[in-house]
PDB file of N, CA and C in Angstrom:
ATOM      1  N   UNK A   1     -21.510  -9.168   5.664  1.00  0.00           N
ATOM      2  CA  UNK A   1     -21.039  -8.524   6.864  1.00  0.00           C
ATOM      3  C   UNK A   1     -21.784  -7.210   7.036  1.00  0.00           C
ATOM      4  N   UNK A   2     -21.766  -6.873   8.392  1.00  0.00           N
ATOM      5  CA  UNK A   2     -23.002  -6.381   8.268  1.00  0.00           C
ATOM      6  C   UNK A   2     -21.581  -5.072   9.322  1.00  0.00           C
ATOM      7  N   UNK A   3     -21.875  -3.312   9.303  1.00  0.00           N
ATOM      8  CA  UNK A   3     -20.510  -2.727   9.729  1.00  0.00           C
ATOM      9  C   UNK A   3     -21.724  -1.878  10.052  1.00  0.00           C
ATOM     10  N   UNK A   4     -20.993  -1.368  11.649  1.00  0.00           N
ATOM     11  CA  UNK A   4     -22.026  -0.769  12.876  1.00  0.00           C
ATOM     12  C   UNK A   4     -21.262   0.948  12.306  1.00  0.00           C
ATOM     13  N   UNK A   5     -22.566   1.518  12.031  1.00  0.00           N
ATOM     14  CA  UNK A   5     -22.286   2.819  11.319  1.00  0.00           C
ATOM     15  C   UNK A   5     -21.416   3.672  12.861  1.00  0.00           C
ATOM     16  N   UNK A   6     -21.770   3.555  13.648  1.00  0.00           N
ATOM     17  CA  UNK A   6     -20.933   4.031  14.492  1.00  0.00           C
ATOM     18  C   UNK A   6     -19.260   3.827  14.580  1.00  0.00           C
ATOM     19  N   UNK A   7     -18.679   3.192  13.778  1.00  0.00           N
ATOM     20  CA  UNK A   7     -18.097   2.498  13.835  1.00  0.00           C
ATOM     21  C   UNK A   7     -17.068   2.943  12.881  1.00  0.00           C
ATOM     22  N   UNK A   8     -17.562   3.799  11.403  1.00  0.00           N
ATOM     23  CA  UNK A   8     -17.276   4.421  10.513  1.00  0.00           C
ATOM     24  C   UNK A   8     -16.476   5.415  10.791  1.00  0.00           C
ATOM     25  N   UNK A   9     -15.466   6.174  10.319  1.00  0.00           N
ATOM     26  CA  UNK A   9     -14.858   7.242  10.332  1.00  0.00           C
ATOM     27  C   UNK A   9     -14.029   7.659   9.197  1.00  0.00           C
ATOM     28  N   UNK A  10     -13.856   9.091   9.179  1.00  0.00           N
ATOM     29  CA  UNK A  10     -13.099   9.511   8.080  1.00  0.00           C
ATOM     30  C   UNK A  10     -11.914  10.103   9.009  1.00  0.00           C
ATOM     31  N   UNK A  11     -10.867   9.717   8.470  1.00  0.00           N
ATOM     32  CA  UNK A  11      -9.575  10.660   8.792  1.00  0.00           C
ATOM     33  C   UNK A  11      -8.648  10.761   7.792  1.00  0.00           C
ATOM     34  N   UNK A  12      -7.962  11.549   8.016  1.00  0.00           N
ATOM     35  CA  UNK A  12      -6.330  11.413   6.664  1.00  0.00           C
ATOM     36  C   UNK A  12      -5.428  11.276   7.954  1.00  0.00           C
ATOM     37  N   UNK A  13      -4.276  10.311   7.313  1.00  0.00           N
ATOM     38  CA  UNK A  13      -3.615   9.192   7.611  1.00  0.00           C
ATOM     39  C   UNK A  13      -2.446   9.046   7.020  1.00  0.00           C
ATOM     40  N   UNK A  14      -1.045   9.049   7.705  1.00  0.00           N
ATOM     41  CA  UNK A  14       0.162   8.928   6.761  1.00  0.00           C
ATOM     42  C   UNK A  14       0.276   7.550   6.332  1.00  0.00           C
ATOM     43  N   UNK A  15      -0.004   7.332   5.428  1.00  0.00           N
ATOM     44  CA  UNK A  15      -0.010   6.089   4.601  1.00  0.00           C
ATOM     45  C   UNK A  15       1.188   4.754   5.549  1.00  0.00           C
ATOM     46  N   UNK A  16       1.894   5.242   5.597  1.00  0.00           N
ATOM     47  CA  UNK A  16       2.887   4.530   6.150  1.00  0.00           C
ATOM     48  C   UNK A  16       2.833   4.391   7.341  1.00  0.00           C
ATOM     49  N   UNK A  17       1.511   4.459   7.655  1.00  0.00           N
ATOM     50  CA  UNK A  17       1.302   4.372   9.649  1.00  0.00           C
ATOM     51  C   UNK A  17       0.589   3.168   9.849  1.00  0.00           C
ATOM     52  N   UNK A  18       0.752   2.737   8.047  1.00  0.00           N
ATOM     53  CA  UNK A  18      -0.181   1.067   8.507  1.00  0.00           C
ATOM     54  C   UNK A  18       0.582   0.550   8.178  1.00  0.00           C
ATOM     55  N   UNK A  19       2.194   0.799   8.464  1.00  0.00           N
ATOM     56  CA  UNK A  19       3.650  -0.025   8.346  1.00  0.00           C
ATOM     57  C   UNK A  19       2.949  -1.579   9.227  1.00  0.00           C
ATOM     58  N   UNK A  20       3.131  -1.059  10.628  1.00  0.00           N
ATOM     59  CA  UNK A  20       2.699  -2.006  11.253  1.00  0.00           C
ATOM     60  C   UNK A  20       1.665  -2.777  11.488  1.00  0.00           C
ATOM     61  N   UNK A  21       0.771  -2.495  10.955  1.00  0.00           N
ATOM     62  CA  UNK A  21      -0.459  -3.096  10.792  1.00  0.00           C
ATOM     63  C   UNK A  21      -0.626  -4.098   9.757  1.00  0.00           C
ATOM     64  N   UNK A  22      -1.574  -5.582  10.034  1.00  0.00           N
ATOM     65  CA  UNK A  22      -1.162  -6.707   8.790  1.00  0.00           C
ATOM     66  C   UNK A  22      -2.492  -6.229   8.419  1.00  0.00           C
ATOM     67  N   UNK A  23      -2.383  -6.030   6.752  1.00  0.00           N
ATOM     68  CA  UNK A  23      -3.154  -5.642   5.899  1.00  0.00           C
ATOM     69  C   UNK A  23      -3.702  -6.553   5.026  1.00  0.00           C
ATOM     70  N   UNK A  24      -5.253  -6.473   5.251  1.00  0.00           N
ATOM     71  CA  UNK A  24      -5.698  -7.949   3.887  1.00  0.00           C
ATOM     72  C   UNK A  24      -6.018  -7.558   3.000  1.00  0.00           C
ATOM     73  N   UNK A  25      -6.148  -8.586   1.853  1.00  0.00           N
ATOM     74  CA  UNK A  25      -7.388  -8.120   1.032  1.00  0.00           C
ATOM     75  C   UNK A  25      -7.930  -8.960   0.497  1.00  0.00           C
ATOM     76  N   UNK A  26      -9.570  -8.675   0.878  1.00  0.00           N
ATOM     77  CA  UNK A  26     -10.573  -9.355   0.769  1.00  0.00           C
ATOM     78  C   UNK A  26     -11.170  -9.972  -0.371  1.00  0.00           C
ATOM     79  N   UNK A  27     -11.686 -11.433  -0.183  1.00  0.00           N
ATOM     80  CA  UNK A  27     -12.187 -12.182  -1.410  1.00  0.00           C
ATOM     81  C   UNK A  27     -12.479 -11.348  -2.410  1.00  0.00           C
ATOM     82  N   UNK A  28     -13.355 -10.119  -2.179  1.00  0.00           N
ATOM     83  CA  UNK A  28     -14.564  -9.634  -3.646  1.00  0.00           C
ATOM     84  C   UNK A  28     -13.207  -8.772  -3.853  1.00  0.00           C
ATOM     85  N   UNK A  29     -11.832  -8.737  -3.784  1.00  0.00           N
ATOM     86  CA  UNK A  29     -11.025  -7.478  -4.464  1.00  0.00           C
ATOM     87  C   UNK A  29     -10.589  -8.244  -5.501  1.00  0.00           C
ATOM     88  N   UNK A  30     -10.588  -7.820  -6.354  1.00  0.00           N
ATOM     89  CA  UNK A  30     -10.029  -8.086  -7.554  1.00  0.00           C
ATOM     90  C   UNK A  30      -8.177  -8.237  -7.849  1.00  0.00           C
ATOM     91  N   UNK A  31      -7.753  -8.921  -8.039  1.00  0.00           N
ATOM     92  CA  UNK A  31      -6.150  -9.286  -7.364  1.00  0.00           C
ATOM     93  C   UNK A  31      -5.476  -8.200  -8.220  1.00  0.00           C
ATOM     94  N   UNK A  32      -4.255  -7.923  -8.294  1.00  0.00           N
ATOM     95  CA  UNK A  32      -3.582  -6.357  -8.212  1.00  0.00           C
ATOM     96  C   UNK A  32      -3.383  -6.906  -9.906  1.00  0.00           C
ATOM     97  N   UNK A  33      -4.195  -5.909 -10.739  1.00  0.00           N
ATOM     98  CA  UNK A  33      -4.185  -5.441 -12.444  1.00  0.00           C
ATOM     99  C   UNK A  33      -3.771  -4.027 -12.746  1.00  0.00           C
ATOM    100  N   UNK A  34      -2.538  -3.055 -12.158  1.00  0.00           N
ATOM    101  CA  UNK A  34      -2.380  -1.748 -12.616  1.00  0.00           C
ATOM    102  C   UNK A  34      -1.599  -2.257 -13.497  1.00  0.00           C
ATOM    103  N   UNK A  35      -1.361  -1.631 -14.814  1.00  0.00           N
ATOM    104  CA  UNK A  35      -0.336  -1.613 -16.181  1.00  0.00           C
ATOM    105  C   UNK A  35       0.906  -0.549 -15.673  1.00  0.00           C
ATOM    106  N   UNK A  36       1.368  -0.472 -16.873  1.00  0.00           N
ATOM    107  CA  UNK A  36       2.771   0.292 -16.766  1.00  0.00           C
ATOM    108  C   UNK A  36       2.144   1.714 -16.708  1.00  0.00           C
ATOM    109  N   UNK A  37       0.951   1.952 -17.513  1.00  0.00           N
ATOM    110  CA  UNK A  37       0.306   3.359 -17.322  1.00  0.00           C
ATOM    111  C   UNK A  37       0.515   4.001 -15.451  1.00  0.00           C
ATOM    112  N   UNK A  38      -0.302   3.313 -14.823  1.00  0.00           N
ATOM    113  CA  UNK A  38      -0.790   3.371 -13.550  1.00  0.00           C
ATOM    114  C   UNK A  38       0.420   3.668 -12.883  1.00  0.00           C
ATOM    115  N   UNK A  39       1.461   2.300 -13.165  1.00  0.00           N
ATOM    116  CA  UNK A  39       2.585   2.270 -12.365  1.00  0.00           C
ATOM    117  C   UNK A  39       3.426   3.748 -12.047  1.00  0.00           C
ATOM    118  N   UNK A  40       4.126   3.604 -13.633  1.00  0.00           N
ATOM    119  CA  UNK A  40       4.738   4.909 -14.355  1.00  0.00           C
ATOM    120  C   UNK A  40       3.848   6.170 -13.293  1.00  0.00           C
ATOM    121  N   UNK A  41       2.782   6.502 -13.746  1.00  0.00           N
ATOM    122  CA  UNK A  41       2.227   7.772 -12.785  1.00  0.00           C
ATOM    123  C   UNK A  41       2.594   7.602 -11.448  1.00  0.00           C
ATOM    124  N   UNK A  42       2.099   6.865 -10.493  1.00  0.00           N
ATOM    125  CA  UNK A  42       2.566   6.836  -9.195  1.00  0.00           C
ATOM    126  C   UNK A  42       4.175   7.196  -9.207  1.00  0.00           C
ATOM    127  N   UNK A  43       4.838   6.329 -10.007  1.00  0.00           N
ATOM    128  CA  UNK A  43       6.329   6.561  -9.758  1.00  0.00           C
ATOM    129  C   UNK A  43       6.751   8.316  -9.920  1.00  0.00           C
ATOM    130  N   UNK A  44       6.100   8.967 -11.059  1.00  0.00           N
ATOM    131  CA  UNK A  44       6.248  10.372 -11.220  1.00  0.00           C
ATOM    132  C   UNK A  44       5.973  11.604  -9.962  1.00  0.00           C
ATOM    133  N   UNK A  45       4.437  10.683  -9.592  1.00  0.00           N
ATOM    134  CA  UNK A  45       3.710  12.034  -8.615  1.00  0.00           C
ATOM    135  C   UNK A  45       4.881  11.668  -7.099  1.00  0.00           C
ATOM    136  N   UNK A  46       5.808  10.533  -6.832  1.00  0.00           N
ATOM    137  CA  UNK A  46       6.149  10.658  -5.871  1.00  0.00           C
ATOM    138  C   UNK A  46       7.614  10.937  -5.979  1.00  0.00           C
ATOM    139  N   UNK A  47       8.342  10.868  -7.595  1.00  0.00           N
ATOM    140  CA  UNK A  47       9.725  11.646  -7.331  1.00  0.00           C
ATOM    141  C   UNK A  47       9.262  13.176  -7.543  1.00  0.00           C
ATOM    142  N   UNK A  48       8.354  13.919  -7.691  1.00  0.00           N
ATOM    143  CA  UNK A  48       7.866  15.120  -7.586  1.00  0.00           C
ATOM    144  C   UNK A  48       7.762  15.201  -6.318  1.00  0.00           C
ATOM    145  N   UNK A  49       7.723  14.409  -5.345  1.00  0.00           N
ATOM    146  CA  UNK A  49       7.776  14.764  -3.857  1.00  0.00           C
ATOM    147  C   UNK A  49       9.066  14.629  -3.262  1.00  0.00           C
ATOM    148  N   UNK A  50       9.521  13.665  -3.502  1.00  0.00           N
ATOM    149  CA  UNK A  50      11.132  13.669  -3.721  1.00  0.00           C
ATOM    150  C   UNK A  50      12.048  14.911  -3.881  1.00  0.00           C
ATOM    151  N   UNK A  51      11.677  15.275  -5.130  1.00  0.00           N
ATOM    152  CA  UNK A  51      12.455  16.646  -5.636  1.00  0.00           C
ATOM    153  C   UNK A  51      11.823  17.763  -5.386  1.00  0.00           C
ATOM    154  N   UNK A  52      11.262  18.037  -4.700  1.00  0.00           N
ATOM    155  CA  UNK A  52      10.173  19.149  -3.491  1.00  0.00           C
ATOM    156  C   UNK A  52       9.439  18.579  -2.298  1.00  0.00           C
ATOM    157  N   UNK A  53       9.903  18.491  -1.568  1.00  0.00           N
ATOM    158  CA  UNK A  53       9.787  18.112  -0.474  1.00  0.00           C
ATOM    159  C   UNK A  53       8.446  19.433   0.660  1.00  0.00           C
ATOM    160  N   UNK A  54       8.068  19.965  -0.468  1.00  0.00           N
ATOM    161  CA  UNK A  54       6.932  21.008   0.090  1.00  0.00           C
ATOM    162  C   UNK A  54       5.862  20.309  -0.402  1.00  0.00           C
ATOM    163  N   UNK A  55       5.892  19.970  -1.540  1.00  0.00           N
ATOM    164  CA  UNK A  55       4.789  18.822  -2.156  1.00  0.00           C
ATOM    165  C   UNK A  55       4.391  17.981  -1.116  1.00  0.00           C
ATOM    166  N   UNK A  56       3.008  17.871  -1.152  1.00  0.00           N
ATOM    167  CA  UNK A  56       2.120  16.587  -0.565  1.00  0.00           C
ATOM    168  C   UNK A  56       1.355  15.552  -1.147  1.00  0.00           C
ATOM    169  N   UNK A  57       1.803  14.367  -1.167  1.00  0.00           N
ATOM    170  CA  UNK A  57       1.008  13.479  -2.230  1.00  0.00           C
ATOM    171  C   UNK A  57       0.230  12.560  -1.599  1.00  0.00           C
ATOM    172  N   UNK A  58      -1.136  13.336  -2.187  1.00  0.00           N
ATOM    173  CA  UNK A  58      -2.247  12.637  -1.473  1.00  0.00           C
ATOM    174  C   UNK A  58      -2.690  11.394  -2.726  1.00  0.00           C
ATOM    175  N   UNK A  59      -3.195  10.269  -1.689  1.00  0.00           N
ATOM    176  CA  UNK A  59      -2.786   8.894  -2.582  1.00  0.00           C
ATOM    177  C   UNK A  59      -4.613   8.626  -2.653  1.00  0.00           C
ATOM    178  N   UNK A  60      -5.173   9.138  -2.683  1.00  0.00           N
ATOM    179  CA  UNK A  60      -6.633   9.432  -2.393  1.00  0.00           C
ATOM    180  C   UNK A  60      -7.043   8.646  -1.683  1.00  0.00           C
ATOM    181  N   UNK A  61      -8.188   7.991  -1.491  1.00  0.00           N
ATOM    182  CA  UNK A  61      -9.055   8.120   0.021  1.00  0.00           C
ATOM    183  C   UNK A  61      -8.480   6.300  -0.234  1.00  0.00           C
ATOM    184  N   UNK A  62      -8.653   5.401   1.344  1.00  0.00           N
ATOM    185  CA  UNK A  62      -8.418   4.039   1.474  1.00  0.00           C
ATOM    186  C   UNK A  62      -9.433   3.700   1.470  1.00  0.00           C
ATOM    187  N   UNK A  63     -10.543   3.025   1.714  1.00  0.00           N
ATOM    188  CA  UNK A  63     -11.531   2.207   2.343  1.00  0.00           C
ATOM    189  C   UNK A  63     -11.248   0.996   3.222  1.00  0.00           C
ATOM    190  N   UNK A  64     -11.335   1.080   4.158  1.00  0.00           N
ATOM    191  CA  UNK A  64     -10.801  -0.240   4.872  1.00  0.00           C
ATOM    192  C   UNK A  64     -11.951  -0.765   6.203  1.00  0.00           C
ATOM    193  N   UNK A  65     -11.720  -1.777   6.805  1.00  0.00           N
ATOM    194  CA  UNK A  65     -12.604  -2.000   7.836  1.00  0.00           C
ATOM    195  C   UNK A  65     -11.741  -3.028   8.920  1.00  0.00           C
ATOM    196  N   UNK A  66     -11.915  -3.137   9.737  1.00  0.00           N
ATOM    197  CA  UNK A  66     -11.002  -4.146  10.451  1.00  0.00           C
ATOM    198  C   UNK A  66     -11.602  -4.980  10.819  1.00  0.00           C
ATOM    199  N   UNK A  67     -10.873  -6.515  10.595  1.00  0.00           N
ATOM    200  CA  UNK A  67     -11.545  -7.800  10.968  1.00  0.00           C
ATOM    201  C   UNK A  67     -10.490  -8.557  11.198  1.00  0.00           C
ATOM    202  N   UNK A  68     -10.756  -9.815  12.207  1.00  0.00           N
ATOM    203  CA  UNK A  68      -9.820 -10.615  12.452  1.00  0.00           C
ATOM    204  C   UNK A  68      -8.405  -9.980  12.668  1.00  0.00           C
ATOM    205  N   UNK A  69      -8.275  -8.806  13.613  1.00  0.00           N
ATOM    206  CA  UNK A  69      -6.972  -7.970  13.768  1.00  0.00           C
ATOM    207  C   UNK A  69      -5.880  -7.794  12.295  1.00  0.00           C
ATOM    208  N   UNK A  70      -6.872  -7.639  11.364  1.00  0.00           N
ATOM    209  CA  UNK A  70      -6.383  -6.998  10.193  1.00  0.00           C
ATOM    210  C   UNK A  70      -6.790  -6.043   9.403  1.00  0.00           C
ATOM    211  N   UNK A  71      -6.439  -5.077   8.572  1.00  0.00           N
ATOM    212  CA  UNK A  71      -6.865  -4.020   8.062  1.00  0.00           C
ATOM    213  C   UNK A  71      -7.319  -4.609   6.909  1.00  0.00           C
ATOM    214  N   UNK A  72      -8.432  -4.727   6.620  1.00  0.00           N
ATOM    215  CA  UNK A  72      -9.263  -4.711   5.231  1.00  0.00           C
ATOM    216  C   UNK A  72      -9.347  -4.225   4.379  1.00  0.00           C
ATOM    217  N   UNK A  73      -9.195  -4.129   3.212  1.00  0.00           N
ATOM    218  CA  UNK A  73      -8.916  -2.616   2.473  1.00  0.00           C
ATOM    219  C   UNK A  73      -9.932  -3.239   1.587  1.00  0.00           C
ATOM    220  N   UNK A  74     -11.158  -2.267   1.350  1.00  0.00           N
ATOM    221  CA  UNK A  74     -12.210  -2.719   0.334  1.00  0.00           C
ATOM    222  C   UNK A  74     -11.836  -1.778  -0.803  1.00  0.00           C
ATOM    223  N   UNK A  75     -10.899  -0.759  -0.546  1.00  0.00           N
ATOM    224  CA  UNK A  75     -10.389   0.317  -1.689  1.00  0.00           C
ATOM    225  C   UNK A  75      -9.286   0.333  -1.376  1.00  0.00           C
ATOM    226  N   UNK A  76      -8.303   0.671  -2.692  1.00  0.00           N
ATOM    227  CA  UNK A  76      -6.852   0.894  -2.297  1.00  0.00           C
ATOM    228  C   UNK A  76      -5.606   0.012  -2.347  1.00  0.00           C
ATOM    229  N   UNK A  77      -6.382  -0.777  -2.679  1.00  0.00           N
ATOM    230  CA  UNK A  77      -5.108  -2.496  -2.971  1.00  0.00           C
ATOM    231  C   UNK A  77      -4.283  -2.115  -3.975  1.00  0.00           C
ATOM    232  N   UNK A  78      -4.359  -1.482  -4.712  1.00  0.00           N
ATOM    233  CA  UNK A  78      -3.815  -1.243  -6.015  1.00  0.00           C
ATOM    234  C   UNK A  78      -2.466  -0.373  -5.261  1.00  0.00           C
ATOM    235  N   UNK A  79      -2.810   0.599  -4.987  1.00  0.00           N
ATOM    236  CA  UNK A  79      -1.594   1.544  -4.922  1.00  0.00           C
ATOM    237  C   UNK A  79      -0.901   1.273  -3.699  1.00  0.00           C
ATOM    238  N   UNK A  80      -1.028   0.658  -2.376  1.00  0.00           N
ATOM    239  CA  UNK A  80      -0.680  -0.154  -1.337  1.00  0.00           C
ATOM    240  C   UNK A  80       0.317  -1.527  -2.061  1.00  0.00           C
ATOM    241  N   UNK A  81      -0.109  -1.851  -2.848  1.00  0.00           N
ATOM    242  CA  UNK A  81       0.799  -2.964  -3.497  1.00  0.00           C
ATOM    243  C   UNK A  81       2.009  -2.220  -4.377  1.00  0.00           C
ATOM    244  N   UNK A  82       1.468  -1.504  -5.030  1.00  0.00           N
ATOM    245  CA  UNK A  82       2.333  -0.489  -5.976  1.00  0.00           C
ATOM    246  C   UNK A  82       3.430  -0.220  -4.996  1.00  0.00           C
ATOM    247  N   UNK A  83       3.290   0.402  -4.025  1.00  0.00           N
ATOM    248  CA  UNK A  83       4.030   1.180  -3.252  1.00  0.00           C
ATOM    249  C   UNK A  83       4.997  -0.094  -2.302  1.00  0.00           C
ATOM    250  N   UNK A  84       4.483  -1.009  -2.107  1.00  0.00           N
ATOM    251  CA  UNK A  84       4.698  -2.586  -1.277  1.00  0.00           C
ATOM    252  C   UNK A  84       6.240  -2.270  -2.433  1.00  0.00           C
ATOM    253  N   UNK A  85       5.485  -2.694  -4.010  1.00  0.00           N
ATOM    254  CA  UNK A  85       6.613  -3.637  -4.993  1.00  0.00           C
ATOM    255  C   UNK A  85       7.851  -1.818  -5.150  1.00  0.00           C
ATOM    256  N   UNK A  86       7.488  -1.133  -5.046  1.00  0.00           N
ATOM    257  CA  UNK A  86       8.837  -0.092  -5.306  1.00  0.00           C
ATOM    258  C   UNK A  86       9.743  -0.385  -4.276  1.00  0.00           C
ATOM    259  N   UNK A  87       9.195  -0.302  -2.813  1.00  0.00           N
ATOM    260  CA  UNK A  87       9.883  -0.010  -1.403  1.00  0.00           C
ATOM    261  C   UNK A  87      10.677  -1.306  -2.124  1.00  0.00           C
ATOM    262  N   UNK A  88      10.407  -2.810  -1.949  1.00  0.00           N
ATOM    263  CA  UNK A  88      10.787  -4.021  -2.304  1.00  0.00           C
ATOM    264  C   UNK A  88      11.972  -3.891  -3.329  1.00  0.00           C
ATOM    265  N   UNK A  89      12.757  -2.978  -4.625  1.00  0.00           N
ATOM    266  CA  UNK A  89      12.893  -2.615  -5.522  1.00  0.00           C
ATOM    267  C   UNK A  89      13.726  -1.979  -4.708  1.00  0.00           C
ATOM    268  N   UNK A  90      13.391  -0.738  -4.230  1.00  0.00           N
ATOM    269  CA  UNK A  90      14.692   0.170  -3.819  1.00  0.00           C
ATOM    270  C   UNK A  90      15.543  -0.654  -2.959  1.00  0.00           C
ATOM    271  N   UNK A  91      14.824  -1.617  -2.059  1.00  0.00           N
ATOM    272  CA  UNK A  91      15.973  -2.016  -1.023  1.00  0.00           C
ATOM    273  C   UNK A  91      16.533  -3.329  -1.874  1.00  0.00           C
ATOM    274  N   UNK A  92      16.290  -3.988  -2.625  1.00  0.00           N
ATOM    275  CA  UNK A  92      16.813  -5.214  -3.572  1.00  0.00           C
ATOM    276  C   UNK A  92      18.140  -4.426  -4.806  1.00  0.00           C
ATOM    277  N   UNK A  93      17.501  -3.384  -5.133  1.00  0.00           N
ATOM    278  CA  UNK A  93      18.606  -2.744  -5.643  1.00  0.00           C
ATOM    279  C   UNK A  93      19.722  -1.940  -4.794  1.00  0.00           C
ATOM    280  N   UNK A  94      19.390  -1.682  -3.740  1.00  0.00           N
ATOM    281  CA  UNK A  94      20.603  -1.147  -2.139  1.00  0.00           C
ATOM    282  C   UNK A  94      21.692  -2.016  -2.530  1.00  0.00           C
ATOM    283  N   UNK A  95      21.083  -3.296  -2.075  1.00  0.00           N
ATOM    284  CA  UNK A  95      21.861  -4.134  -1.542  1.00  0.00           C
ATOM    285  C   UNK A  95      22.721  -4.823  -2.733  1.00  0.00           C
ATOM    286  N   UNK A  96      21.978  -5.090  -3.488  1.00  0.00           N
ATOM    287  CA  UNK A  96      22.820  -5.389  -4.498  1.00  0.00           C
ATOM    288  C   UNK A  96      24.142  -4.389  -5.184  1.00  0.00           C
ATOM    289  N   UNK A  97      23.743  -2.831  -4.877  1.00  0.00           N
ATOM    290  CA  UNK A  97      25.038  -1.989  -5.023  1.00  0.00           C
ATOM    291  C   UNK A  97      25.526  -1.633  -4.124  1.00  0.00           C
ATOM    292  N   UNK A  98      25.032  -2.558  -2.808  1.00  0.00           N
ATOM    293  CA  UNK A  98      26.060  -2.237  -1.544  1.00  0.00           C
ATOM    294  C   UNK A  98      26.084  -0.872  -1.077  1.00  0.00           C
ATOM    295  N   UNK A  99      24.524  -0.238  -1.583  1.00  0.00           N
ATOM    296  CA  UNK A  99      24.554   1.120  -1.200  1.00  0.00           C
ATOM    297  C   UNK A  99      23.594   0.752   0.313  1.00  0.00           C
ATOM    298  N   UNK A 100      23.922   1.977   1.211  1.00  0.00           N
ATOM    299  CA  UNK A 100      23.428   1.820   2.294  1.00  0.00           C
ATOM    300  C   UNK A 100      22.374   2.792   2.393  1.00  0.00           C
ATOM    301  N   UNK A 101      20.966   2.186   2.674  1.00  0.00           N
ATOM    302  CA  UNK A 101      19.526   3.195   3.077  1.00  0.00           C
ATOM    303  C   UNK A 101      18.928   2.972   4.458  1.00  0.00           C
ATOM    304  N   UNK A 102      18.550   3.647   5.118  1.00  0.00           N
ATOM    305  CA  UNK A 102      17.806   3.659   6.061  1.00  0.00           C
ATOM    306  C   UNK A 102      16.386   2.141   5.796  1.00  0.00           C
ATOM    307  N   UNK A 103      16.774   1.571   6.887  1.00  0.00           N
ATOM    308  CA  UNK A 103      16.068   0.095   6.445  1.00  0.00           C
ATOM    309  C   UNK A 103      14.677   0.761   6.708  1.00  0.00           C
ATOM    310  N   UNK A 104      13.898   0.046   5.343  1.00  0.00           N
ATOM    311  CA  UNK A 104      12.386   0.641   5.093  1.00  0.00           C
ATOM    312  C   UNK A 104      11.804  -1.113   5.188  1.00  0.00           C
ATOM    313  N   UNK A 105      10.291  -0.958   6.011  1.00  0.00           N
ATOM    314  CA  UNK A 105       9.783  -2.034   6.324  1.00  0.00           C
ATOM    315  C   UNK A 105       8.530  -2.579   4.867  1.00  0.00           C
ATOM    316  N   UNK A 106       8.405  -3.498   4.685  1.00  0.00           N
ATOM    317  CA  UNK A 106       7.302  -3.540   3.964  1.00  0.00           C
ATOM    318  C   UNK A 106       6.359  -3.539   4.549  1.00  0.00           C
ATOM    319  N   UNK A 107       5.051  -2.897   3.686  1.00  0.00           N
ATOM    320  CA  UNK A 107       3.583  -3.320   4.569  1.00  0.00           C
ATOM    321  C   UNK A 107       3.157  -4.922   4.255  1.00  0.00           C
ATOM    322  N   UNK A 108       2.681  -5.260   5.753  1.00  0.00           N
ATOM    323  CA  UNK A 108       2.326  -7.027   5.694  1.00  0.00           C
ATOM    324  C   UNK A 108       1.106  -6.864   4.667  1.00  0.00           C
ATOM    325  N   UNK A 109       1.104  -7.713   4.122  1.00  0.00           N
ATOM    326  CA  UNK A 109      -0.123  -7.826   3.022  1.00  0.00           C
ATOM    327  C   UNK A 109      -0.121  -8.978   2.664  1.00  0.00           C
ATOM    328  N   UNK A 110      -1.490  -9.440   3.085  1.00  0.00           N
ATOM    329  CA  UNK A 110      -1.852 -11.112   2.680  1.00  0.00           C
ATOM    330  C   UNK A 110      -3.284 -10.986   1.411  1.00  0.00           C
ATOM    331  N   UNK A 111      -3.200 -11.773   0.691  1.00  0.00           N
ATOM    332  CA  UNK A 111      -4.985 -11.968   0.118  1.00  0.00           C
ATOM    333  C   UNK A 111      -5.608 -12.812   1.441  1.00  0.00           C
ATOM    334  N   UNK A 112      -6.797 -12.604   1.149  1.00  0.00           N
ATOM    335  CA  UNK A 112      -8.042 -13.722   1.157  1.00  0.00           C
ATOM    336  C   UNK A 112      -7.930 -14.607   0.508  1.00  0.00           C
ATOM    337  N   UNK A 113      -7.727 -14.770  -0.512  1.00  0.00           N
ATOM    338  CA  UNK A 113      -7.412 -15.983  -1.829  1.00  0.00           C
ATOM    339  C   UNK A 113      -6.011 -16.489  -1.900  1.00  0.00           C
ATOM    340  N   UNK A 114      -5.921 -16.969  -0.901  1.00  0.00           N
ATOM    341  CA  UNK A 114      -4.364 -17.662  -0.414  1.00  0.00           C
ATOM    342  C   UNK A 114      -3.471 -17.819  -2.099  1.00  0.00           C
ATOM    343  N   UNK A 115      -4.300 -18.254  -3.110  1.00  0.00           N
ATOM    344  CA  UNK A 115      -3.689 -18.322  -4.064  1.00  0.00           C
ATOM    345  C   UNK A 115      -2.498 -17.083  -4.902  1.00  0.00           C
ATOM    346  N   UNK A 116      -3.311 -16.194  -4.550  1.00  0.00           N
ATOM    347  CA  UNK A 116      -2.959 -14.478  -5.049  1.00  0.00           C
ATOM    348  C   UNK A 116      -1.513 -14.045  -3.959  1.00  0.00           C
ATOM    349  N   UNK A 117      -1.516 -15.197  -3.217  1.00  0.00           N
ATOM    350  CA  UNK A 117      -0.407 -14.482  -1.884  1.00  0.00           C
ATOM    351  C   UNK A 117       1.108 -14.710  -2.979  1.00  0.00           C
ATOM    352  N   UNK A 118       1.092 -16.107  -3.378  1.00  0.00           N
ATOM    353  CA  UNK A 118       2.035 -16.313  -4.363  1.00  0.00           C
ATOM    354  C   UNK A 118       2.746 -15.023  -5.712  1.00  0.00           C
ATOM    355  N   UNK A 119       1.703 -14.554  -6.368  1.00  0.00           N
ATOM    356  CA  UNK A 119       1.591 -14.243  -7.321  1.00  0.00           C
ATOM    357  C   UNK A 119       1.996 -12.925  -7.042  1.00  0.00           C
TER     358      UNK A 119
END
């Protein structure tokens, strides 16, 4: 694939503004391998935002491209999924204690490798 440099841009982006947007990820990504290391950190740097709410947690840069009216992410699958399986987690544990949260959406996220959609 060949991507029209005009076409390129840098911006910062509230992560959660690609709620609505269906998000892929592409054949050459490597299917989601963070350990408990990886996990564990994300979970820390964002109840530190939690419990200071002056804090800003920048999730570092995405790489993405759009094709077939989907967001591509050639960087960033990792912590986009991370963040997918917590949201998934807080509201599975809501409901199960019948506690009530402000309904949080997941981000759509398909593979390329139909197989990995399962998994």
């Amino acid at each position: 694939m060949l991507i029209d440099k005009n076409t390129i841009k840098s911006e910062y982006i509230n992560v959660y503004s690609l709620n609505d947007k269906k998000i892929g990820i592409p054949i050459f990504q490597r299917f989601y391998d963070w350990k408990d290391k990886e996990i564990i950190q994300l979970k820390e740097d964002l109840l530190k935002v939690v419990d200071n709410q002056e804090i800003q947690l920048y999730f570092l840069d995405f790489i993405y491209y759009e094709e077939e009216g989907k967001i591509k992410l050639a960087d960033g699958q990792q912590r986009i999924v991370t963040l997918n399986n917590f949201i998934k987690v807080i509201k599975d544990i809501a409901k199960e204690l019948t506690i009530k949260i402000d309904d949080i959406d997941l981000f759509d996220i398909s593979y390329d490798v139909f197989s990995n959609n399962e998994k």
